[in-house]
PDB file of N, CA and C in Angstrom:
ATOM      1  N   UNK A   1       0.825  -1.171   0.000  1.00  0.00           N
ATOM      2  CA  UNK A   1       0.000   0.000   0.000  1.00  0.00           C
ATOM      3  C   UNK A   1       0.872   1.237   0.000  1.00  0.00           C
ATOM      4  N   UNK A   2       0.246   2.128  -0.739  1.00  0.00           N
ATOM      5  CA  UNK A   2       1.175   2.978  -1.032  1.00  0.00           C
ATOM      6  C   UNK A   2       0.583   4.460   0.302  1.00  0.00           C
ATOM      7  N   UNK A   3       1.584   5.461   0.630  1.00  0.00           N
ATOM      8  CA  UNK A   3       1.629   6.346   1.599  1.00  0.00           C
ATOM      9  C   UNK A   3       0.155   7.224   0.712  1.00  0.00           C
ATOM     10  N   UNK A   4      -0.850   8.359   1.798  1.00  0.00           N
ATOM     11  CA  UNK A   4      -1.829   8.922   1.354  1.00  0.00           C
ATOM     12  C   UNK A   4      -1.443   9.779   1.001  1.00  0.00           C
ATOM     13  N   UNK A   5      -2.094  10.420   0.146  1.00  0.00           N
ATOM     14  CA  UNK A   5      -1.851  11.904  -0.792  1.00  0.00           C
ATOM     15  C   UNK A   5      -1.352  13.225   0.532  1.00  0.00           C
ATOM     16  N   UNK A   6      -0.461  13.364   0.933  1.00  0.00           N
ATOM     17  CA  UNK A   6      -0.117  15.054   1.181  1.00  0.00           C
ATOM     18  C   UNK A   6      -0.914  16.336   1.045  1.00  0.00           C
ATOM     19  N   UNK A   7      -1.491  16.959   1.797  1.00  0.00           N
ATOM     20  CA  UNK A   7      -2.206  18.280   1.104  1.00  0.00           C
ATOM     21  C   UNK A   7      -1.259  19.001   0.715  1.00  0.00           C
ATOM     22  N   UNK A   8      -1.950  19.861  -0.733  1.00  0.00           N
ATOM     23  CA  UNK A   8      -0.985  20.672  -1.423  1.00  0.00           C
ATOM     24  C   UNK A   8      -0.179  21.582  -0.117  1.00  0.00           C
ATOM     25  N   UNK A   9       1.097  21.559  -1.079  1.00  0.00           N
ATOM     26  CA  UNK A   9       2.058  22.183   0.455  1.00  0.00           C
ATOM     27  C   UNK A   9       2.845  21.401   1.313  1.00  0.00           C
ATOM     28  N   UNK A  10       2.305  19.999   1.670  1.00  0.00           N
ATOM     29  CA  UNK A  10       3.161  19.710   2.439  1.00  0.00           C
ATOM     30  C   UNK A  10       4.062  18.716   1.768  1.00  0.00           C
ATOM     31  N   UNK A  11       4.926  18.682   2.657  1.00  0.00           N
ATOM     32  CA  UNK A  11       5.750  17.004   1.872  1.00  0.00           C
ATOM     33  C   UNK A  11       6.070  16.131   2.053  1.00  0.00           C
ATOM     34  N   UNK A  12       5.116  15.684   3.066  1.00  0.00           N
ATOM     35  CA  UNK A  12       4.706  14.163   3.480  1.00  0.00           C
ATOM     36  C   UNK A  12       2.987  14.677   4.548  1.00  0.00           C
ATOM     37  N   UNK A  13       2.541  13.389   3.942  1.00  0.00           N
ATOM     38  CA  UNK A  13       1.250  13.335   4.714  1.00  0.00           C
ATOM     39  C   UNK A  13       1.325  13.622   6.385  1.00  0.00           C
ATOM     40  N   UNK A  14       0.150  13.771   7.000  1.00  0.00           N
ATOM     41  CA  UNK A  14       0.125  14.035   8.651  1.00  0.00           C
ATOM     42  C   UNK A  14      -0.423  12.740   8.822  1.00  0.00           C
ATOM     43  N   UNK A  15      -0.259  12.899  10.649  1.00  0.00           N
ATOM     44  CA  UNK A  15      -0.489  11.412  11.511  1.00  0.00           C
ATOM     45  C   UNK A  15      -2.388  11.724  11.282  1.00  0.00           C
ATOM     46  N   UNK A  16      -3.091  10.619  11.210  1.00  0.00           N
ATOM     47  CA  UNK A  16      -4.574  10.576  11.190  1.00  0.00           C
ATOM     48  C   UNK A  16      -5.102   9.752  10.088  1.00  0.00           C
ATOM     49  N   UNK A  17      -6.403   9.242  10.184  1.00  0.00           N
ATOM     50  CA  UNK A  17      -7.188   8.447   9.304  1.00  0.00           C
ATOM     51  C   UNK A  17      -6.966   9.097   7.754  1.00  0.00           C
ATOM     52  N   UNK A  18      -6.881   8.147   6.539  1.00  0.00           N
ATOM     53  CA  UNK A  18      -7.234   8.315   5.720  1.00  0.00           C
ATOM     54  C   UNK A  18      -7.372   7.546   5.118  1.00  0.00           C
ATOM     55  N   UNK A  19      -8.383   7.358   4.033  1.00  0.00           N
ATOM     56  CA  UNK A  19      -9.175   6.471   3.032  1.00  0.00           C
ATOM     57  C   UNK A  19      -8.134   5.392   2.621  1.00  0.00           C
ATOM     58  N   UNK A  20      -8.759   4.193   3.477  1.00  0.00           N
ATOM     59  CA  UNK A  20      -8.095   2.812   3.256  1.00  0.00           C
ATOM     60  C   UNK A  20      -8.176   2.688   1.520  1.00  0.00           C
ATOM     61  N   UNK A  21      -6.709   2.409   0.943  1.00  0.00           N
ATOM     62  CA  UNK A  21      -6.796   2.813  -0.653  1.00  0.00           C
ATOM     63  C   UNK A  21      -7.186   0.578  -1.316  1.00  0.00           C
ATOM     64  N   UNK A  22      -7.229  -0.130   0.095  1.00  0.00           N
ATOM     65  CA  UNK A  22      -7.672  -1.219  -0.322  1.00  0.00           C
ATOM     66  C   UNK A  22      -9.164  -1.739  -0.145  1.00  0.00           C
ATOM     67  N   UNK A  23      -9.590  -1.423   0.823  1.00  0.00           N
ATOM     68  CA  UNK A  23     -11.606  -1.421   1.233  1.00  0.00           C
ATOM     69  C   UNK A  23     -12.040  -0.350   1.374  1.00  0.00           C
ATOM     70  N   UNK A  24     -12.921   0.224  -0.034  1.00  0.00           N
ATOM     71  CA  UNK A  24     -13.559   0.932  -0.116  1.00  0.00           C
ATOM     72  C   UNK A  24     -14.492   1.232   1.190  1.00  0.00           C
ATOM     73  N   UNK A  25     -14.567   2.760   1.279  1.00  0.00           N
ATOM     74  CA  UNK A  25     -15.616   2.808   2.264  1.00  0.00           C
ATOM     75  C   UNK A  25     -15.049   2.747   3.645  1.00  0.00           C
ATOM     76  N   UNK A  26     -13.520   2.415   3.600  1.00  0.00           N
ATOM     77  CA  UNK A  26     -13.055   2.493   5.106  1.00  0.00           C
ATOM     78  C   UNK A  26     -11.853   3.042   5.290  1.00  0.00           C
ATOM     79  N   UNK A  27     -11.570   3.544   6.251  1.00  0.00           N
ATOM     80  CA  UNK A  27     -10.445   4.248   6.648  1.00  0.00           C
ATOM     81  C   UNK A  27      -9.694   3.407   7.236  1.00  0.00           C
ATOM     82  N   UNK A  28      -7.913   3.983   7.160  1.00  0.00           N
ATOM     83  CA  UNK A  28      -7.188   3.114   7.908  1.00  0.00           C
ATOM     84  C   UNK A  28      -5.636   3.964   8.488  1.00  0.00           C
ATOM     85  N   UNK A  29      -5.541   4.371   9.872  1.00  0.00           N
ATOM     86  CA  UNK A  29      -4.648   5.110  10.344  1.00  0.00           C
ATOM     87  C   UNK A  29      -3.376   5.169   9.871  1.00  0.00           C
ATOM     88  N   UNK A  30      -2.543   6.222   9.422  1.00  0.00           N
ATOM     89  CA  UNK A  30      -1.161   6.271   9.198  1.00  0.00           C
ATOM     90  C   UNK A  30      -0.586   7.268  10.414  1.00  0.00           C
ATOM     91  N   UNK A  31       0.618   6.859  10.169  1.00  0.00           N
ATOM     92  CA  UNK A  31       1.254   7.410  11.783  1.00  0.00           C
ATOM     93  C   UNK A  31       2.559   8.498  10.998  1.00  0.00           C
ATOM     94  N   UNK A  32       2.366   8.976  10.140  1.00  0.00           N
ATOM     95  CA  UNK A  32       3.130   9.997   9.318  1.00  0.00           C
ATOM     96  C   UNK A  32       4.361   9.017   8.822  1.00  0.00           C
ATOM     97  N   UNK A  33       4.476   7.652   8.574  1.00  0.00           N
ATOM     98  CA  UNK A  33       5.943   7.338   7.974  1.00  0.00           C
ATOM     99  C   UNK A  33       5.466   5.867   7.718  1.00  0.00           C
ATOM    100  N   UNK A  34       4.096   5.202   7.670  1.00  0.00           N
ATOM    101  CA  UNK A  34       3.881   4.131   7.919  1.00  0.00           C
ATOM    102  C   UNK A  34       2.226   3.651   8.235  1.00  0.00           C
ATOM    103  N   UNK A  35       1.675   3.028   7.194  1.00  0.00           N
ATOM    104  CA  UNK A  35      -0.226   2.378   7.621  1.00  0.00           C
ATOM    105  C   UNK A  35       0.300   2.082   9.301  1.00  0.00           C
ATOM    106  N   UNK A  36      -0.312   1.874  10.354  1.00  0.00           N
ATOM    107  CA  UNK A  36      -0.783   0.787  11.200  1.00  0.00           C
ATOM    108  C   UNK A  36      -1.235   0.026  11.294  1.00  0.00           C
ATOM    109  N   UNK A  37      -0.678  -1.491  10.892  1.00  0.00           N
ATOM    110  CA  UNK A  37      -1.365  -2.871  11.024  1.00  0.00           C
ATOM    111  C   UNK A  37      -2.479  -2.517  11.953  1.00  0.00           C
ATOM    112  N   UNK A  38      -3.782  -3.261  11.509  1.00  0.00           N
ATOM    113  CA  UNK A  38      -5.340  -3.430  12.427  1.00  0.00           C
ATOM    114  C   UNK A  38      -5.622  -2.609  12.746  1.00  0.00           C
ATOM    115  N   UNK A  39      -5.260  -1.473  12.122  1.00  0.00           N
ATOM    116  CA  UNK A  39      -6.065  -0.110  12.065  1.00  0.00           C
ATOM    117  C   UNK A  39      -7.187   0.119  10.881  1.00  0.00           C
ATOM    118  N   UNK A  40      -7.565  -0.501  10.334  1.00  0.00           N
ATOM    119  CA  UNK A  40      -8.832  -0.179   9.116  1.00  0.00           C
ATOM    120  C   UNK A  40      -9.697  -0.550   9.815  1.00  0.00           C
ATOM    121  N   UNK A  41     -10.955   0.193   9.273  1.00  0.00           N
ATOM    122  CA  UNK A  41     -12.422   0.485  10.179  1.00  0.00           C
ATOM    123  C   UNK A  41     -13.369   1.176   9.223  1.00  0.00           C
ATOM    124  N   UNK A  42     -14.931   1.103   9.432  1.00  0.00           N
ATOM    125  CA  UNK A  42     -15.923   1.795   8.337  1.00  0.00           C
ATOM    126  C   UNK A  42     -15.538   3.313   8.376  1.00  0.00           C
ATOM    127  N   UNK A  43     -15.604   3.956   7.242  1.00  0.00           N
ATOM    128  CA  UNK A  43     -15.288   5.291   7.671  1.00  0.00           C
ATOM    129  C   UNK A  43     -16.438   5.745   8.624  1.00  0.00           C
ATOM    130  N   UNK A  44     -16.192   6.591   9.525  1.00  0.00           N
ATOM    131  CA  UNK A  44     -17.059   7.635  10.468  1.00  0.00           C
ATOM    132  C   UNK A  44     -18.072   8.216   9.474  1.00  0.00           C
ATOM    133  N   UNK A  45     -19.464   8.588  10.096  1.00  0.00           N
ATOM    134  CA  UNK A  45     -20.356   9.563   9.660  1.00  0.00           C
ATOM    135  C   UNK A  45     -19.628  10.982   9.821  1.00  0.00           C
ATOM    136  N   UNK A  46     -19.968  11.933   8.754  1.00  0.00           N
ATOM    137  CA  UNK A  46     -19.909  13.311   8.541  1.00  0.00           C
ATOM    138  C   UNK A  46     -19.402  13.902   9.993  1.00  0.00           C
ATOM    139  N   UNK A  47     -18.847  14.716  10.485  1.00  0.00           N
ATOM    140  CA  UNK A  47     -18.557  15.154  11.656  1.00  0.00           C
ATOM    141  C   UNK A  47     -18.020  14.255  13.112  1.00  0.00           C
ATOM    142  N   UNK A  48     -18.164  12.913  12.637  1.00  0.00           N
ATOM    143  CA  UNK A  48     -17.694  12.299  13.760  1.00  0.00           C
ATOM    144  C   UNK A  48     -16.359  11.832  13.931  1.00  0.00           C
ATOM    145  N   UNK A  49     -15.532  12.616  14.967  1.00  0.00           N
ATOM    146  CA  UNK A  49     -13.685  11.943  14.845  1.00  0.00           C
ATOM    147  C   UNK A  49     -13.490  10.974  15.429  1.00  0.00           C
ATOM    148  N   UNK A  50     -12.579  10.798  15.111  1.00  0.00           N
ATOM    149  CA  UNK A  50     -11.867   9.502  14.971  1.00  0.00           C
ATOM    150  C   UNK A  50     -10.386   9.843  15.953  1.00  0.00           C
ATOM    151  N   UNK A  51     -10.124   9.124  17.206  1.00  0.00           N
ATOM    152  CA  UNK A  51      -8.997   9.439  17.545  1.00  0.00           C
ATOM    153  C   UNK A  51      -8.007   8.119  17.371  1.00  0.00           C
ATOM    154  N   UNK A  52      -6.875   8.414  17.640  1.00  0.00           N
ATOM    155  CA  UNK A  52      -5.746   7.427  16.910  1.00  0.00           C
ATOM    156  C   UNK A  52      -5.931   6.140  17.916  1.00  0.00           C
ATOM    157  N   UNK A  53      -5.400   5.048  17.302  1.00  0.00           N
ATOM    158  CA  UNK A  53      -5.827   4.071  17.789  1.00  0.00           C
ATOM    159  C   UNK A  53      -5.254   3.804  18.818  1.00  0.00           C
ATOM    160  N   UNK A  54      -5.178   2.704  19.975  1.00  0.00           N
ATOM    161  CA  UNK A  54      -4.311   2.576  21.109  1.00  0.00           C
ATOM    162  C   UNK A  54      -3.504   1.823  20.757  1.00  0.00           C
ATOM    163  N   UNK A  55      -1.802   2.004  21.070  1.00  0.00           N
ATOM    164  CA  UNK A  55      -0.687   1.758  20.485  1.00  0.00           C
ATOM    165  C   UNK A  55       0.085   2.757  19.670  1.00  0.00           C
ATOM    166  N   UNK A  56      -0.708   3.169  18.501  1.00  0.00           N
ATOM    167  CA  UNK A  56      -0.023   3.987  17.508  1.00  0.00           C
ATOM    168  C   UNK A  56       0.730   5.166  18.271  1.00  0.00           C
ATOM    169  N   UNK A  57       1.877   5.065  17.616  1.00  0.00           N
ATOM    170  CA  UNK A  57       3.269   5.993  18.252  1.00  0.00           C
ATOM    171  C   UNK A  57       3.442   7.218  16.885  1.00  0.00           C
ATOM    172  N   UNK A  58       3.497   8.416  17.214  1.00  0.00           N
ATOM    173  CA  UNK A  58       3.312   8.954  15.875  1.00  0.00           C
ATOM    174  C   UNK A  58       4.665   8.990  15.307  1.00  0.00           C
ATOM    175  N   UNK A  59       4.957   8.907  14.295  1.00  0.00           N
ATOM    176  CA  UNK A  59       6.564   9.030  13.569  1.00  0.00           C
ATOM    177  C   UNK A  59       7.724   9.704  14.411  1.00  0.00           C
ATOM    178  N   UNK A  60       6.922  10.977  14.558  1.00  0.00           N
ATOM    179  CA  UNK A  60       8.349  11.608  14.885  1.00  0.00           C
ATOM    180  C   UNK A  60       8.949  11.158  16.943  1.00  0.00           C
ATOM    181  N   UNK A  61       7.914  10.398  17.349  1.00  0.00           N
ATOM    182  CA  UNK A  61       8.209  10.294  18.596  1.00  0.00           C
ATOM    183  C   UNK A  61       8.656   9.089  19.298  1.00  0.00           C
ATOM    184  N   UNK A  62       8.672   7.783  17.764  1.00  0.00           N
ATOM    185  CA  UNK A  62       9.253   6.765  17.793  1.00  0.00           C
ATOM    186  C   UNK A  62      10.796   6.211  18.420  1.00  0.00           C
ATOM    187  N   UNK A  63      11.177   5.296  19.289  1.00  0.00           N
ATOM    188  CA  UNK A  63      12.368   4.922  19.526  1.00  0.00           C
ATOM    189  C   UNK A  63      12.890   4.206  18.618  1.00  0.00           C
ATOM    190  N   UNK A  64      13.981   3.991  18.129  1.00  0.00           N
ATOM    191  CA  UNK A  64      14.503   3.362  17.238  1.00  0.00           C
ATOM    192  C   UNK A  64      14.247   2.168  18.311  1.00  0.00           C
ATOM    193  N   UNK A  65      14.454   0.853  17.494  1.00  0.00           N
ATOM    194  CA  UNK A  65      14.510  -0.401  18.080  1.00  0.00           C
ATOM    195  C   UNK A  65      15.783  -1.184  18.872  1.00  0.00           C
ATOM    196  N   UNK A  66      16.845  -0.434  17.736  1.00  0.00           N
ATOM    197  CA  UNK A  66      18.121  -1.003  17.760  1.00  0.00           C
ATOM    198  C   UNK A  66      18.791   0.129  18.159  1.00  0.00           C
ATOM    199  N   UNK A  67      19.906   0.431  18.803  1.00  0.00           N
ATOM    200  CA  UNK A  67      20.564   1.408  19.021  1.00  0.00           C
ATOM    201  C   UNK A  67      21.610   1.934  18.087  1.00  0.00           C
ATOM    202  N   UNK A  68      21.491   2.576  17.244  1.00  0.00           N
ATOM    203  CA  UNK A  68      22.739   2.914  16.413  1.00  0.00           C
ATOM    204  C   UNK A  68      23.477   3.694  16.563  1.00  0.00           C
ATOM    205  N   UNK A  69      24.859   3.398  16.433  1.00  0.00           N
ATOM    206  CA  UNK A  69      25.965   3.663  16.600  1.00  0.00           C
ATOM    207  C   UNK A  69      26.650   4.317  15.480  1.00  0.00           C
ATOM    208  N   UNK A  70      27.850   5.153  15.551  1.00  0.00           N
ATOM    209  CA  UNK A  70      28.886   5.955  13.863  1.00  0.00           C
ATOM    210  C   UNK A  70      29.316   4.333  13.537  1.00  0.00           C
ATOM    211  N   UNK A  71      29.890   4.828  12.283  1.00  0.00           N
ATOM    212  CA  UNK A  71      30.252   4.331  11.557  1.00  0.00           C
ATOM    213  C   UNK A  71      31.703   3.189  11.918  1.00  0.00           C
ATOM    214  N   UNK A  72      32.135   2.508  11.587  1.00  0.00           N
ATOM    215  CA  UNK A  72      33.028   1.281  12.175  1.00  0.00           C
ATOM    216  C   UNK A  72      33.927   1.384  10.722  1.00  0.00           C
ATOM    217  N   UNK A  73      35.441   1.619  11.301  1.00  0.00           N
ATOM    218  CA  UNK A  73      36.396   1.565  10.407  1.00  0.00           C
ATOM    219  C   UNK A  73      37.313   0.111  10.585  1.00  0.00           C
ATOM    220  N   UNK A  74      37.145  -0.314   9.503  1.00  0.00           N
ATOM    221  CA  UNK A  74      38.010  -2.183  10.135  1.00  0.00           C
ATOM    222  C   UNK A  74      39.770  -1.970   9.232  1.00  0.00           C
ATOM    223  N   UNK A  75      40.694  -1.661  10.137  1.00  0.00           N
ATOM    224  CA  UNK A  75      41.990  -1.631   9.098  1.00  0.00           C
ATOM    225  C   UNK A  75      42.734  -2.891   8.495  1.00  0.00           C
TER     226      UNK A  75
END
């Protein structure tokens, strides 16, 4: 699945629901760098929000997993 359209201006999409591009008719959370597995759902009626799901970590506030380290020179 490919990342959701950006509003003109920006240059990468924001964290929040947008139109699951595989089941019509439903939305499915991105976390600004990435879908969230078991996040798709019917879209909401007109005016009703949607808050992020429990778990979802938004991009920029993510821990790396692994700790990385500079670069390694082997002589």
């Amino acid at each position: 699945m490919s990342a959701p359209t950006p509003a003109p201006g920006d240059d990468r999409p924001r964290e929040g629901y947008y139109p699951d591009p595989s089941i019509p008719g439903y939305v499915r959370y991105w976390n600004g760098s990435s879908w969230v597995p078991g996040t798709s759902r019917p879209a909401p009626a007109d005016g009703e929000p949607l808050s992020p799901p429990p778990g979802a970590r938004p991009a920029a506030s993510a821990t790396p997993e692994v700790e990385e380290t500079g670069p390694h020179f082997f002589d």
